[in-house]
C-alpha atoms as a PDB file:
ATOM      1  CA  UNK A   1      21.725 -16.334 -11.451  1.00  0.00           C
ATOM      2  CA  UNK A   2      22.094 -16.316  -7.564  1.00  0.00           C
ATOM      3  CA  UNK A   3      19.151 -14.109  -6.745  1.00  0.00           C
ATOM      4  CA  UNK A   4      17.167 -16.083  -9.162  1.00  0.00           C
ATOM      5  CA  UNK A   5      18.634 -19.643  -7.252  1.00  0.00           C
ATOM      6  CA  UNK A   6      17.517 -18.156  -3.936  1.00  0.00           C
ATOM      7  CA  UNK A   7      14.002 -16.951  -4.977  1.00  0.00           C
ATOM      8  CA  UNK A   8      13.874 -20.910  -6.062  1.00  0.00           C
ATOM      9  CA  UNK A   9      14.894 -21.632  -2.518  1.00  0.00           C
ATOM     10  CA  UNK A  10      12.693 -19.631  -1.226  1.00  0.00           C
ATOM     11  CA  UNK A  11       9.705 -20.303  -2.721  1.00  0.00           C
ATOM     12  CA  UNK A  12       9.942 -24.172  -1.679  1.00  0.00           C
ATOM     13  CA  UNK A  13      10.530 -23.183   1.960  1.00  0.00           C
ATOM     14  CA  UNK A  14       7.590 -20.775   1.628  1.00  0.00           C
ATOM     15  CA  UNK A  15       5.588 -23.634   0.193  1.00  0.00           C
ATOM     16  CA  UNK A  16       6.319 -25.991   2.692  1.00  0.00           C
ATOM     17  CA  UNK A  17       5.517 -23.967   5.504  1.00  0.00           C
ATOM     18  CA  UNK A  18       1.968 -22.848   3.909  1.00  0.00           C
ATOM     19  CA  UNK A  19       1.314 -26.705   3.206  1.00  0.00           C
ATOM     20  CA  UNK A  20       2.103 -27.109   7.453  1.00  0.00           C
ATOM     21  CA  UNK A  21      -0.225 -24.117   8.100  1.00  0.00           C
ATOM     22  CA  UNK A  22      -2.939 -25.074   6.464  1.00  0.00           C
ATOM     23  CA  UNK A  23      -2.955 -28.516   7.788  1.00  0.00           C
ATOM     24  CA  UNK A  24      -2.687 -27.090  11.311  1.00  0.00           C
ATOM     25  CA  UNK A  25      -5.615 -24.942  10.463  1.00  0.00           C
ATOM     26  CA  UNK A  26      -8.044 -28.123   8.869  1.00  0.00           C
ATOM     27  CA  UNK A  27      -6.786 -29.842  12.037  1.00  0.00           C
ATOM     28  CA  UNK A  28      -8.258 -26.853  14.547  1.00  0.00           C
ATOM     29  CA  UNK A  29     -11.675 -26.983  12.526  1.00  0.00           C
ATOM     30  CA  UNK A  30     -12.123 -30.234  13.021  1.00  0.00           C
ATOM     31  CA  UNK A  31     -11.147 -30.522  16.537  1.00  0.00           C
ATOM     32  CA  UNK A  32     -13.582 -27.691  17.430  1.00  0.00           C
ATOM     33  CA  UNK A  33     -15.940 -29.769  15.180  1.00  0.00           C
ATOM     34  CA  UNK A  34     -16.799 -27.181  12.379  1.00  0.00           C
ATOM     35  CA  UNK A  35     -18.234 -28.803   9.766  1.00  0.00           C
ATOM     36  CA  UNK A  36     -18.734 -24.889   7.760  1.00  0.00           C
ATOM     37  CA  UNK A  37     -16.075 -22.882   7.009  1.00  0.00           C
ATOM     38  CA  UNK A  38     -14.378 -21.162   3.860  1.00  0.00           C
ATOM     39  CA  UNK A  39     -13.105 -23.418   1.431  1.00  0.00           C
ATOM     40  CA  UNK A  40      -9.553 -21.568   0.095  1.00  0.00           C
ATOM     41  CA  UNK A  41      -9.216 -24.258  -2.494  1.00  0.00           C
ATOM     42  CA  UNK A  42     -12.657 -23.228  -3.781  1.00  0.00           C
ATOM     43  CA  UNK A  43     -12.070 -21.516  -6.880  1.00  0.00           C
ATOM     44  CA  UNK A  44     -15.046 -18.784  -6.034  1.00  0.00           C
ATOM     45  CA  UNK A  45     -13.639 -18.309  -2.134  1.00  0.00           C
ATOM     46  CA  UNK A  46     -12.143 -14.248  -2.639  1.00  0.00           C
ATOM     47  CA  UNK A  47      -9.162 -14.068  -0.584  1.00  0.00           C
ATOM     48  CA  UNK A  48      -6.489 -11.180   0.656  1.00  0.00           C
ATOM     49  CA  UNK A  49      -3.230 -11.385   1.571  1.00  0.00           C
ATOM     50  CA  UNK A  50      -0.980  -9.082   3.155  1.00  0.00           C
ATOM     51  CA  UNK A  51       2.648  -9.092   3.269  1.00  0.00           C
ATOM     52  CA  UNK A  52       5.260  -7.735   5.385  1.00  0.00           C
ATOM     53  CA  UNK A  53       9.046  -7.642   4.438  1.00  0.00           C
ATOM     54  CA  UNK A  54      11.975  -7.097   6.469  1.00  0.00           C
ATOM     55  CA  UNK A  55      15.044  -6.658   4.527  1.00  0.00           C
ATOM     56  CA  UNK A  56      18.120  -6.493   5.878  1.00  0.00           C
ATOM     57  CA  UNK A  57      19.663  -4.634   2.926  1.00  0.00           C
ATOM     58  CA  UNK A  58      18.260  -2.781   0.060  1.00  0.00           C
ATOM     59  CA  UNK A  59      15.048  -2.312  -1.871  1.00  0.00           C
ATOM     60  CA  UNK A  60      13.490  -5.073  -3.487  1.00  0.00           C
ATOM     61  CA  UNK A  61      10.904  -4.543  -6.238  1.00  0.00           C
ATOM     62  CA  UNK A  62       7.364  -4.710  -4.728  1.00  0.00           C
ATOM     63  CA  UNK A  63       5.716  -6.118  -7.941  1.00  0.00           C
ATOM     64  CA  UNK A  64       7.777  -8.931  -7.937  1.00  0.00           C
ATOM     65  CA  UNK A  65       8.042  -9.947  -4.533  1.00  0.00           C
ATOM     66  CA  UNK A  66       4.214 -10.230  -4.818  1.00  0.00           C
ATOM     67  CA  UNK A  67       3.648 -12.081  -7.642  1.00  0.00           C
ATOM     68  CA  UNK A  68       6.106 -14.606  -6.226  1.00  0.00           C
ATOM     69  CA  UNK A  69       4.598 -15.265  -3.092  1.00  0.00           C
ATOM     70  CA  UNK A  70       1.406 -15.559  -5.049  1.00  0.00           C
ATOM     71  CA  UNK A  71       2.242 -18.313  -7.173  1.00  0.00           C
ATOM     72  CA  UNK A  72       3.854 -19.774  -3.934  1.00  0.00           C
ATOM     73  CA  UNK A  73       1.189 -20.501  -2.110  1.00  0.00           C
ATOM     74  CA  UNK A  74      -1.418 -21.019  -5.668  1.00  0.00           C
ATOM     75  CA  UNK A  75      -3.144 -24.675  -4.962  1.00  0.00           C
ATOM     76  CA  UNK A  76      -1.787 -24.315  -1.093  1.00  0.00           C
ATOM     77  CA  UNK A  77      -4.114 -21.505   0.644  1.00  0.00           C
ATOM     78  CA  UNK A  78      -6.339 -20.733  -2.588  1.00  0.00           C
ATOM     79  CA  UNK A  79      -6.979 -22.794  -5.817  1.00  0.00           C
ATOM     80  CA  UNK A  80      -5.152 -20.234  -8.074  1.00  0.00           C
ATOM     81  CA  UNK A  81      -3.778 -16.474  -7.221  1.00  0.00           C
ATOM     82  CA  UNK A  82      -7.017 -14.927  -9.611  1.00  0.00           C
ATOM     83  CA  UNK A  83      -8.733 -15.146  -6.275  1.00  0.00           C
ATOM     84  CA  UNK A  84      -7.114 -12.576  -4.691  1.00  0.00           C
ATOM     85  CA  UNK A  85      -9.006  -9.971  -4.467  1.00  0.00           C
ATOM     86  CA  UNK A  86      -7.152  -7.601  -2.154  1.00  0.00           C
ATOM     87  CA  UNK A  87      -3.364  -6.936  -1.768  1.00  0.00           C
ATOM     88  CA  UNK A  88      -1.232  -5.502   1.062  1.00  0.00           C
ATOM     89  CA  UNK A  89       2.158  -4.526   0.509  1.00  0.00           C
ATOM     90  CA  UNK A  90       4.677  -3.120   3.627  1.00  0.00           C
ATOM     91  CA  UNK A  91       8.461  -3.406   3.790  1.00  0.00           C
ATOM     92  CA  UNK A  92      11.218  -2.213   5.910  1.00  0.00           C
ATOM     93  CA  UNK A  93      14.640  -2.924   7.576  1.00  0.00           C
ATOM     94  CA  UNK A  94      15.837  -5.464   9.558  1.00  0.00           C
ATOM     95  CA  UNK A  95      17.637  -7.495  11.349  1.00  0.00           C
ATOM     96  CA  UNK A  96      17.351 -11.023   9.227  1.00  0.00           C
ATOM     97  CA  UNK A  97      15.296 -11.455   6.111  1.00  0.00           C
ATOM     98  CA  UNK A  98      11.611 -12.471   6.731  1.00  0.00           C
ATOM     99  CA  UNK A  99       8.041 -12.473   5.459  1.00  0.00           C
ATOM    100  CA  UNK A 100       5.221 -12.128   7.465  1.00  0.00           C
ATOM    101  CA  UNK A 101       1.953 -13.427   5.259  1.00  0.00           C
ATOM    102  CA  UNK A 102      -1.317 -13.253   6.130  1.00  0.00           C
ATOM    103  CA  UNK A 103      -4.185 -14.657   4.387  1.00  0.00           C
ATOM    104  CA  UNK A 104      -7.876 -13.868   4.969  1.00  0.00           C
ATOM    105  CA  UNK A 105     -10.935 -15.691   3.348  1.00  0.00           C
ATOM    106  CA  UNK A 106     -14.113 -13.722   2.148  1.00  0.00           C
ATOM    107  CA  UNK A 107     -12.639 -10.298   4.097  1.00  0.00           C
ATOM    108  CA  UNK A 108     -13.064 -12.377   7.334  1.00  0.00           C
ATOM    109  CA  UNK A 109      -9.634 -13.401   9.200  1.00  0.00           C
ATOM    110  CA  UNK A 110      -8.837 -16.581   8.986  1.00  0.00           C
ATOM    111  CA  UNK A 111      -7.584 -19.010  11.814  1.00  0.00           C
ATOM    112  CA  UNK A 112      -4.637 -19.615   9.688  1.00  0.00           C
ATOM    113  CA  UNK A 113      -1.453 -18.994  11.568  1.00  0.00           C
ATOM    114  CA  UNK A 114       1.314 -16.194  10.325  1.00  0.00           C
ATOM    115  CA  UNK A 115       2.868 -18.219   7.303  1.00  0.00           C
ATOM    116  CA  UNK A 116       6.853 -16.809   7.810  1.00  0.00           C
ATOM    117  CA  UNK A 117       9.720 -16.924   5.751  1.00  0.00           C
END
């Protein structure tokens, strides 16, 4: 019941800080006046993601940890998680507890900042 309450916890912090990203990153385009670029909430834009862990303690299980993010960020960075395309999956020790996510659009890297946990 605890792990489950902070998965909950973190998923809405995770949220919220992909909703600020991608606001910062609609913001840049249209300051540099860029009136073409990939559209994540388009359903047919292909995306990738890749994750990085640090842990302080433990294993956690991969598959999970994955799908979670996924839905996290599903109608924030892409329409709906189908789109990804492409996974990346690293995790080691450390000294707090963080994610490091990056999405891509169409294989090209995006000017989306680091979305942390």
């Amino acid at each position: 019941m605890v792990e489950r309450a902070r998965q909950q916890k973190q998923a809405r912090l995770l949220k919220r800080r992909a909703r600020v990203a991608r606001g910062k990153f609609i913001h840049r385009l249209r300051r540099l006046g860029s009136t073409w670029w990939y559209d994540p909430i388009n359903p047919k834009t292909v995306v990738t993601i890749s994750i990085h862990y640090a842990r302080v303690s433990g294993r956690s299980d991969a598959a999970n940890t994955i799908g979670g993010i996924a839905d996290a960020l599903q109608g924030i960075l892409y329409k709906n998680d189908r789109q990804i395309r492409k996974v990346r999956y690293s995790e080691d020790g450390g000294a707090r507890e963080e994610y490091v996510i990056t999405i891509n659009y169409k294989g090209q890297p995006s000017m989306l900042p680091h979305v942390s946990l």
